[in-house]
Protein backbone atom coordinates (compact mmCIF):
# COMPACT_ATOMS: atom_id res chain seq x y z
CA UNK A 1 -13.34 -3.56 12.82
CA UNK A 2 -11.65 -1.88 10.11
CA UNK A 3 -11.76 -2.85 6.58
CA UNK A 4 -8.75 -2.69 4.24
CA UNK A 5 -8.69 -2.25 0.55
CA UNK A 6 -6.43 -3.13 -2.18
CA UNK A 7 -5.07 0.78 -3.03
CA UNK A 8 -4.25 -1.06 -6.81
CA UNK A 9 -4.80 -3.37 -9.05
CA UNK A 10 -2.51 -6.84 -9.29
CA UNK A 11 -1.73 -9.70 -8.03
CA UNK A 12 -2.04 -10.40 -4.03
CA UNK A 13 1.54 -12.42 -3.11
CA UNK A 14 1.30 -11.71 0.64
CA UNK A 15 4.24 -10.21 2.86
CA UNK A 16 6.85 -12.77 2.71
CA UNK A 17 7.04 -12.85 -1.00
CA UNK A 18 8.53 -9.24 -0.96
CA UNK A 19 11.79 -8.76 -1.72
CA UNK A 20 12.81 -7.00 1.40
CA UNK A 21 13.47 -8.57 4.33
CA UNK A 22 11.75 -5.00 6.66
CA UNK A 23 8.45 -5.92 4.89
CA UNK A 24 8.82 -9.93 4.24
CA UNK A 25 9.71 -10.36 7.93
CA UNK A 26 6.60 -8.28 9.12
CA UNK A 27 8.85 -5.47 11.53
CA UNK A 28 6.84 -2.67 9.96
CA UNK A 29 3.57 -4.75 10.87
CA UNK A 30 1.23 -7.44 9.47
CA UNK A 31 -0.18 -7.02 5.80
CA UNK A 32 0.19 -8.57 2.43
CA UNK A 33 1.45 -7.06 -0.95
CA UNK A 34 0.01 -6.49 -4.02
CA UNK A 35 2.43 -7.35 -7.60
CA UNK A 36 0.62 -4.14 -9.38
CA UNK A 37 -0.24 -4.56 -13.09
CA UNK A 38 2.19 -3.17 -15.21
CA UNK A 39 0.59 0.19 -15.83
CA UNK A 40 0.13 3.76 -15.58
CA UNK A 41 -1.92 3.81 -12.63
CA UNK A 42 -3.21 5.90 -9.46
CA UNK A 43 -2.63 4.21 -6.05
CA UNK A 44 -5.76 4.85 -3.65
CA UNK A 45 -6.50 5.14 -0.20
CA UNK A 46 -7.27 1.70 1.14
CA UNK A 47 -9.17 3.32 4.12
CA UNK A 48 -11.24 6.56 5.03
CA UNK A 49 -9.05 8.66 7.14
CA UNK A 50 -6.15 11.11 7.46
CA UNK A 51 -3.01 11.06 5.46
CA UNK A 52 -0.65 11.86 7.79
CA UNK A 53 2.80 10.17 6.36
CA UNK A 54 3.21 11.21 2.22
CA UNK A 55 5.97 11.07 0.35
CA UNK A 56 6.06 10.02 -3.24
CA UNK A 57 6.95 6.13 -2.91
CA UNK A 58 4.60 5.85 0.01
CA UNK A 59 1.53 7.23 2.35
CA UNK A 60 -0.01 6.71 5.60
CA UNK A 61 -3.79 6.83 6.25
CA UNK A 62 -4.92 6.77 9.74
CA UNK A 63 -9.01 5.55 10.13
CA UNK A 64 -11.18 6.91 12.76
CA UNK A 65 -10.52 4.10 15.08
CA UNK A 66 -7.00 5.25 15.15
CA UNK A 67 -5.31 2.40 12.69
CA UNK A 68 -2.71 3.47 10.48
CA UNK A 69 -2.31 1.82 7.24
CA UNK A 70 0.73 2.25 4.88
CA UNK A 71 1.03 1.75 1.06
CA UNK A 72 4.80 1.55 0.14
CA UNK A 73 4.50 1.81 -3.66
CA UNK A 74 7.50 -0.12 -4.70
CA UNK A 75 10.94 -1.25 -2.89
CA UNK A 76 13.76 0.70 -2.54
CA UNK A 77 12.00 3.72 -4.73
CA UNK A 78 12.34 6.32 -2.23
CA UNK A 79 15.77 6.03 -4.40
CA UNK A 80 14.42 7.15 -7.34
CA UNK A 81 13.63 10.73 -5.40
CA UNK A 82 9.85 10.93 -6.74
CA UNK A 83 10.47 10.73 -10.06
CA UNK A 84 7.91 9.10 -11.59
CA UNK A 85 5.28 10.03 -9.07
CA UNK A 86 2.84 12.53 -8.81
CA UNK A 87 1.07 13.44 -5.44
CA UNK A 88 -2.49 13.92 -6.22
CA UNK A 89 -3.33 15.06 -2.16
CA UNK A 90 -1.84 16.73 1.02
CA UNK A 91 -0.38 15.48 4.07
CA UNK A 92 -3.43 16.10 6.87
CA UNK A 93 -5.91 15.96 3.94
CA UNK A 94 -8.83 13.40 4.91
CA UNK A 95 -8.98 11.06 2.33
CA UNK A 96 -12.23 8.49 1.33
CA UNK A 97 -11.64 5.02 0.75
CA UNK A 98 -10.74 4.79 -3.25
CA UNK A 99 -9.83 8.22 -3.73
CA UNK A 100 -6.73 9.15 -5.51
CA UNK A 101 -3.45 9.79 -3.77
CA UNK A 102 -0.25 9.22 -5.78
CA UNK A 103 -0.53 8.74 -9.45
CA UNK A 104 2.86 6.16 -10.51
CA UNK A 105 4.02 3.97 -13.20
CA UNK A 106 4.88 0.18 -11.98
CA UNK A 107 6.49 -0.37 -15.42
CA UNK A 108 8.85 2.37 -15.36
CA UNK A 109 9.64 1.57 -10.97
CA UNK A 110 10.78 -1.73 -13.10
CA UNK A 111 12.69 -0.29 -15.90
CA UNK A 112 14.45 1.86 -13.53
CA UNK A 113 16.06 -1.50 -11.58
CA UNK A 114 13.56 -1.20 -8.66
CA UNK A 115 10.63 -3.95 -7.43
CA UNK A 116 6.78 -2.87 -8.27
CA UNK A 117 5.40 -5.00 -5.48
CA UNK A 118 3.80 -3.13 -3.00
CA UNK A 119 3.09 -3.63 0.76
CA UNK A 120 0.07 -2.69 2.31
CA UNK A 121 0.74 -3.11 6.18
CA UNK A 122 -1.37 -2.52 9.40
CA UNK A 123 0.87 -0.25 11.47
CA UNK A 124 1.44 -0.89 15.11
CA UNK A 125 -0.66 -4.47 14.93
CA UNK A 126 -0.23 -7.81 15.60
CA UNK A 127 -1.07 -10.83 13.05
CA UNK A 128 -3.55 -11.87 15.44
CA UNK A 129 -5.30 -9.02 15.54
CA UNK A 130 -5.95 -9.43 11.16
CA UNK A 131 -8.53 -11.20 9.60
CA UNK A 132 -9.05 -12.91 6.53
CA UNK A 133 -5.90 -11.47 5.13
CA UNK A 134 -5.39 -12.00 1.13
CA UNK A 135 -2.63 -13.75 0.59
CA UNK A 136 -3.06 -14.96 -3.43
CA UNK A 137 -4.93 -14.11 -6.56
CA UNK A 138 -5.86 -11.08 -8.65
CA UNK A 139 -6.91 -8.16 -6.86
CA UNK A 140 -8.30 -5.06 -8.46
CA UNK A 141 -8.22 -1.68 -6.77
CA UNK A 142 -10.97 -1.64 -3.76
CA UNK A 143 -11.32 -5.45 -2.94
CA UNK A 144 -10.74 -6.28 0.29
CA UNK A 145 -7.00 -7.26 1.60
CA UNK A 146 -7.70 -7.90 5.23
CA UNK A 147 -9.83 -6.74 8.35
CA UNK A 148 -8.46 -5.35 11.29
CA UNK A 149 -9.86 -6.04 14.60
């Protein structure tokens, strides 16, 4: 079983609260979403394992057990070309649960006309196959989201 954590801090408002119907409708796979905090922040890797998707808005980190979990920071912000956010690692860098990958803004992804709210989705899985998924409530930056069997 795989255990995800929150890569921010915020406000868990599960999948179908986002405002895009790809994520609120589950195609890209079963999750929830975090409403970050309004902040300068630095979005972490909710799992150990290997980034192997990274682009500014978002990142994929594959576990040892094969499960891919993706971190879209935002909606719509691969529009705003990276600006805004830094990369702090490499695709194929292995990553530790909690440590730095994209450093971003949530304010300024809001000032710029784009949503903050951010899904964090199990890849390739089925609802069925998550467990006690966090749907509500605050969240801060390594609590746990959901468990993947």
């Amino acid at each position: 079983m795989t255990s995800v954590t929150s890569p921010l801090a915020g406000r868990a408002i599960g999948l179908a609260a986002v405002p895009d119907p790809v994520f609120s409708g589950a195609m890209v796979g079963p999750g929830t979403a975090i409403d970050p905090v309004r902040e300068a922040s630095e979005a972490v890797a909710p799992v150990d394992g290997i980034i192997v998707s990274l682009h500014p808005h978002a990142f994929v980190v594959v576990d040892d057990q094969g499960h891919g979990v993706l971190t879209h920071l935002g909606i719509d912000t691969v529009q705003l070309n990276g600006e805004g956010f830094e990369l702090l690692v490499n695709k194929g860098d292995t990553v530790q649960r909690g440590q730095a990958v994209v450093r971003w803004n949530p304010a300024a992804v809001e000032a710029a006309g784009k949503s903050p709210v951010c899904p964090v989705v199990a890849l390739e899985a089925t609802a069925e196959s998550l467990a006690d998924v966090v749907e509500d409530g605050d969240v801060k930056s390594g609590d746990a989201l959901f468990s993947w069997k």
